[in-house]
N, C-alpha and C. Protein backbone atom coordinates (compact mmCIF):
# COMPACT_ATOMS: atom_id res chain seq x y z
N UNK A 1 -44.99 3.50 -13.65
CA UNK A 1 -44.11 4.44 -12.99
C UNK A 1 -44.60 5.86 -13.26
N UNK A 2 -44.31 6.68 -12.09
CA UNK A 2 -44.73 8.23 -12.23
C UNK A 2 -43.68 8.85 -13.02
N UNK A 3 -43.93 9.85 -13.65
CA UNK A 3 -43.55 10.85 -14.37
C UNK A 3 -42.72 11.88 -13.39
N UNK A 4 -41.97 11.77 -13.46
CA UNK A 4 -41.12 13.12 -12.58
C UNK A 4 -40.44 14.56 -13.26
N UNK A 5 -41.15 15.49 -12.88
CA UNK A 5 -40.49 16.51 -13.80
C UNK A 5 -39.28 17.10 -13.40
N UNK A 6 -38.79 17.93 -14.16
CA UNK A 6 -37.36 18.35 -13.46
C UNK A 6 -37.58 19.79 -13.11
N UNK A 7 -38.74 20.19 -12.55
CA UNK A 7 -38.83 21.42 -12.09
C UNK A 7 -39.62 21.39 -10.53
N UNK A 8 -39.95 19.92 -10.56
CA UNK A 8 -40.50 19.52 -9.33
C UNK A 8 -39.79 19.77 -7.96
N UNK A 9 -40.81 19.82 -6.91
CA UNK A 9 -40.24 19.79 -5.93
C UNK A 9 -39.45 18.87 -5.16
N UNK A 10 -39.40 17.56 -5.97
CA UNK A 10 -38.64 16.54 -5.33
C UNK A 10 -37.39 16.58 -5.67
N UNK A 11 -37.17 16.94 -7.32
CA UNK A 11 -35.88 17.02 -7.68
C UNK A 11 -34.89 17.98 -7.09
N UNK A 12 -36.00 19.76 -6.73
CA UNK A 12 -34.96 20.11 -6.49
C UNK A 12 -34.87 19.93 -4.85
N UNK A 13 -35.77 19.49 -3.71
CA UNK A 13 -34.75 19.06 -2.64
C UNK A 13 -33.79 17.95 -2.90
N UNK A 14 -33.87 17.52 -3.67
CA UNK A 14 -33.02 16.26 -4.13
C UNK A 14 -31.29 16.87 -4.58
N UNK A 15 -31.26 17.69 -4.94
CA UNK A 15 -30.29 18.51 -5.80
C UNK A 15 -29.94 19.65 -4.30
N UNK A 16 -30.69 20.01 -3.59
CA UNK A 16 -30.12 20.61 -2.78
C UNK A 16 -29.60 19.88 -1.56
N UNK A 17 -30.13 18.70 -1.31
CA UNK A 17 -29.80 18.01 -0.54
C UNK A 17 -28.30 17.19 -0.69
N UNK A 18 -28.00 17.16 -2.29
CA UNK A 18 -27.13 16.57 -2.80
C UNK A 18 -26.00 18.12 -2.63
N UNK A 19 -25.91 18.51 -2.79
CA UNK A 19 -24.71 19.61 -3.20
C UNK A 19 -24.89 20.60 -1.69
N UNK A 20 -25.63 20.29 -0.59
CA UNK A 20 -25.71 20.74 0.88
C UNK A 20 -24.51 19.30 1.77
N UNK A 21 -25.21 17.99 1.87
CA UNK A 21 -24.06 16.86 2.37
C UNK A 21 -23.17 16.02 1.84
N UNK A 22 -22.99 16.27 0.31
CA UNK A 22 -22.18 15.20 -0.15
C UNK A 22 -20.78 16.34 0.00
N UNK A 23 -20.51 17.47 0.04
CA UNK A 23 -19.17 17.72 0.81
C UNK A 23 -18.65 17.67 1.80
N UNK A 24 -19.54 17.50 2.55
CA UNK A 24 -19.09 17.14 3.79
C UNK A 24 -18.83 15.60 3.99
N UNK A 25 -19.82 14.65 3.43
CA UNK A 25 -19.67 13.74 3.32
C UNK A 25 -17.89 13.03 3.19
N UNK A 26 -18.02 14.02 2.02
CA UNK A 26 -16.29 13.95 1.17
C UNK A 26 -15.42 13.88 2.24
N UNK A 27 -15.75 14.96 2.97
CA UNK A 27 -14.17 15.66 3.70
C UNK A 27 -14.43 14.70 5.39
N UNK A 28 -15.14 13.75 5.30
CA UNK A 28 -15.56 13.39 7.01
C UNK A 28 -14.64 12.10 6.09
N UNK A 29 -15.13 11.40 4.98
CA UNK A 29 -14.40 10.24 4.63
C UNK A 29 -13.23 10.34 4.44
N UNK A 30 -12.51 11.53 3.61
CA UNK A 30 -10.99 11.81 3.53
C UNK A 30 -10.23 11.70 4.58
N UNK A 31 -10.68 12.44 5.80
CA UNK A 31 -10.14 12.45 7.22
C UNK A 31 -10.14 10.96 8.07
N UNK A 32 -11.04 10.38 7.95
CA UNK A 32 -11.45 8.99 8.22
C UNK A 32 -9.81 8.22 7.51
N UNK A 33 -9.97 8.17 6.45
CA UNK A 33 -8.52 7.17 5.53
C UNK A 33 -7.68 7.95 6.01
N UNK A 34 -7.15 8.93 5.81
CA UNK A 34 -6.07 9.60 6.58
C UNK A 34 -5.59 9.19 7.28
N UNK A 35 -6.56 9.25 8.84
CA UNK A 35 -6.22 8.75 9.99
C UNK A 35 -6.01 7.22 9.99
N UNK A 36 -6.75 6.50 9.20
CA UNK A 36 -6.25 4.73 8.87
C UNK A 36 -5.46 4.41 8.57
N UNK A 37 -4.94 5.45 7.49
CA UNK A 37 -3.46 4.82 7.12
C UNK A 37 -2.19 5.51 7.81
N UNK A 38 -2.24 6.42 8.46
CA UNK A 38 -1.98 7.02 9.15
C UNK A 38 -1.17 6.20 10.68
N UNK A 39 -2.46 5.68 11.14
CA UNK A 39 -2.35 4.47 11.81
C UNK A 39 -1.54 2.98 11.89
N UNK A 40 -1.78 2.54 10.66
CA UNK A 40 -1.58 1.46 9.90
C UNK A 40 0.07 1.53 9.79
N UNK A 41 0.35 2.88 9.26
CA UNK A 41 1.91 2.82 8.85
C UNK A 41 2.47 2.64 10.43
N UNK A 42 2.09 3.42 11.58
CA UNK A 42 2.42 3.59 12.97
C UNK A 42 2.37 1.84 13.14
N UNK A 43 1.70 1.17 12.87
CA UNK A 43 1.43 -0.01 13.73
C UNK A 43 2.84 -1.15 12.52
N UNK A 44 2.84 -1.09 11.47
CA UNK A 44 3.42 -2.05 10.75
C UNK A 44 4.85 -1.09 10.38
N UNK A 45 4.73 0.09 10.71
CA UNK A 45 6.16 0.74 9.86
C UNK A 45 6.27 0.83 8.37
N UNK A 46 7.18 1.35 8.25
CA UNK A 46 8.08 0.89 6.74
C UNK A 46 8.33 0.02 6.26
N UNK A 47 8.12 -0.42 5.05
CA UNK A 47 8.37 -1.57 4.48
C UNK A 47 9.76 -1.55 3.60
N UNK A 48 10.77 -2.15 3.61
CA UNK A 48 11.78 -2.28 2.78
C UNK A 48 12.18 -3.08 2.12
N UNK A 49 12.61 -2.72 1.02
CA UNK A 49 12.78 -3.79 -0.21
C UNK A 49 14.20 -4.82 -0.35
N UNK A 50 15.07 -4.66 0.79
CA UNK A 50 15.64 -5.27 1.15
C UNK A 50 17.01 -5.06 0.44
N UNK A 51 18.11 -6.21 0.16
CA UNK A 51 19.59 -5.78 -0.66
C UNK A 51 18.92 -5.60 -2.13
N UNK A 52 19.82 -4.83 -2.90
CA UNK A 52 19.38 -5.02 -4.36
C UNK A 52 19.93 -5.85 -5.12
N UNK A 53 19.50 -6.40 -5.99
CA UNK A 53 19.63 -7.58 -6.52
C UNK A 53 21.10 -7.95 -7.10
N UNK A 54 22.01 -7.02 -7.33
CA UNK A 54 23.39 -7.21 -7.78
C UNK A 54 24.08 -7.59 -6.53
N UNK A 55 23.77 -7.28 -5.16
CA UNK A 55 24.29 -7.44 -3.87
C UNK A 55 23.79 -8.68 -3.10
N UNK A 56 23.27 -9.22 -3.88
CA UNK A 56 22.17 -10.51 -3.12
C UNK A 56 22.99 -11.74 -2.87
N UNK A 57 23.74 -11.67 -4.48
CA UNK A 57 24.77 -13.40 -4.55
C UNK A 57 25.83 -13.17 -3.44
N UNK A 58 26.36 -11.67 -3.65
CA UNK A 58 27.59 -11.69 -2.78
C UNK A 58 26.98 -11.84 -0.75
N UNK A 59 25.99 -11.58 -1.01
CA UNK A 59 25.37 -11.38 0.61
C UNK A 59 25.48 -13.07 1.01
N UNK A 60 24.33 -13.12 0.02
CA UNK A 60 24.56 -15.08 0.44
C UNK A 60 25.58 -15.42 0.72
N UNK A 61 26.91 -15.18 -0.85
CA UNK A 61 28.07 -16.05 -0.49
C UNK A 61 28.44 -15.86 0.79
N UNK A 62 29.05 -14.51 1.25
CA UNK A 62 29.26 -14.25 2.54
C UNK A 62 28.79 -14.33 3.76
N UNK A 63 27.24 -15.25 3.64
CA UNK A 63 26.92 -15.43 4.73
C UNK A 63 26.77 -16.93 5.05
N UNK A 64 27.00 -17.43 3.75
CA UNK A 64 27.60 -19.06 4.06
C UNK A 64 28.49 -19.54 4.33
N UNK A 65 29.20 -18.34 3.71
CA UNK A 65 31.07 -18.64 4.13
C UNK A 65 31.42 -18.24 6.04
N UNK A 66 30.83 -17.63 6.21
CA UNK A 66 30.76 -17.43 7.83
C UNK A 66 30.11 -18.56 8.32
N UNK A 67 29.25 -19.48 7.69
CA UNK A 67 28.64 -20.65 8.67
C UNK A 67 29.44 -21.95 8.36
N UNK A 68 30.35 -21.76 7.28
CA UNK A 68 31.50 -23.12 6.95
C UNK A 68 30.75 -24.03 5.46
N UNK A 69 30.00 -23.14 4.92
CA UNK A 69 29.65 -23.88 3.85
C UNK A 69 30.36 -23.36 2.43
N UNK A 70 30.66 -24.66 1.44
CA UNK A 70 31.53 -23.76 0.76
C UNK A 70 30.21 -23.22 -0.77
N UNK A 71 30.37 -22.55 -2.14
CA UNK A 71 29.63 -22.44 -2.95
C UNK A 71 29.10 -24.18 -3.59
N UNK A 72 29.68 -25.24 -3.15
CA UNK A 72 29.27 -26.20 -4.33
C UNK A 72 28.35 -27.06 -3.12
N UNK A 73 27.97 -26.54 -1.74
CA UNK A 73 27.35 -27.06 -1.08
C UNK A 73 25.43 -26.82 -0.76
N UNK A 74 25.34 -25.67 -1.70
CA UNK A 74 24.08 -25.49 -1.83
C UNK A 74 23.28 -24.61 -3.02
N UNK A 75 22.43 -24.15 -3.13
CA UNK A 75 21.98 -24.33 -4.73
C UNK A 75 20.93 -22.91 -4.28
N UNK A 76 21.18 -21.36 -4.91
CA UNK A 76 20.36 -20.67 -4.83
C UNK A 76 19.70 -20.48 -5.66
N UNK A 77 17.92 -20.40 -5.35
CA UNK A 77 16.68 -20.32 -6.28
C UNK A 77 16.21 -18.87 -6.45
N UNK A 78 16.15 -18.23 -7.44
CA UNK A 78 15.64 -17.05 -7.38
C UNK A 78 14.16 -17.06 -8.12
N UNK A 79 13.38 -16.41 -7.16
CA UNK A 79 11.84 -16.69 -8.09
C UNK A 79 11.52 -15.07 -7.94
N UNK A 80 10.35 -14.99 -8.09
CA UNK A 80 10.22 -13.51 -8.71
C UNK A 80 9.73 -12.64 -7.63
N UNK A 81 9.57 -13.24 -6.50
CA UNK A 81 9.77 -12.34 -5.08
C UNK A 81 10.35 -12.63 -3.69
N UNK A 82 10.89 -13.80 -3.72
CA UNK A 82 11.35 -14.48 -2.82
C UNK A 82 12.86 -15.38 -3.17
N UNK A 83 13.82 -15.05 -2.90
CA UNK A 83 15.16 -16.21 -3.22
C UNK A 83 15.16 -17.11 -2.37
N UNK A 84 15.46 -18.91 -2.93
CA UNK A 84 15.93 -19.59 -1.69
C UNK A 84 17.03 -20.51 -1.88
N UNK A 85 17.47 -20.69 -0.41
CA UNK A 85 18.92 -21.19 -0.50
C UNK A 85 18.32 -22.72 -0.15
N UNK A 86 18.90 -23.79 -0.75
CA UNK A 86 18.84 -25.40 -0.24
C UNK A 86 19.94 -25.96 -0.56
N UNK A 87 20.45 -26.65 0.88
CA UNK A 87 21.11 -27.28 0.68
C UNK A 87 21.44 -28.28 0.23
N UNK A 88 22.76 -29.11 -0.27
CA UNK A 88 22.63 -30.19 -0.58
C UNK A 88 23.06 -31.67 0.41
């Protein structure tokens, strides 16, 4: 391997070349994600986290009791991102 000095002419177009397009570089990619997510939120929306968890049992109850089921007719599972109701 060659010896490269640091006063050479390669290093410093190398160094000017570096600190001439890597800001621009920066600011063409920043604008780029911007506009992606930007996008992204437009196409999928908001995401919401739904009832909070003290409001969840009473939601269920009340929404079984509107379909004629009573509490000893089905069995709610709570897992750590998803609840489910099964009947019996």
């Amino acid at each position: 391997m060659q010896n490269i000095k640091a006063n050479s002419l390669l290093v410093k177009c190398t160094v000017a070349a570096a600190i001439y397009y890597l800001p621009q570089d920066i600011g063409v990619l920043s604008l780029l994600s911007l506009n992606k997510r930007s996008h992204s939120k437009q196409v999928t929306g908001p995401i919401s986290g739904g009832p909070a968890e003290s409001k969840l049992d009473d939601l269920i109850l009340r929404y079984m009791m509107d379909r004629g089921f009573d509490p000893s007719g089905y069995v709610v599972t709570k897992g750590r991102r998803n609840t489910v109701v099964q009947l019996r």
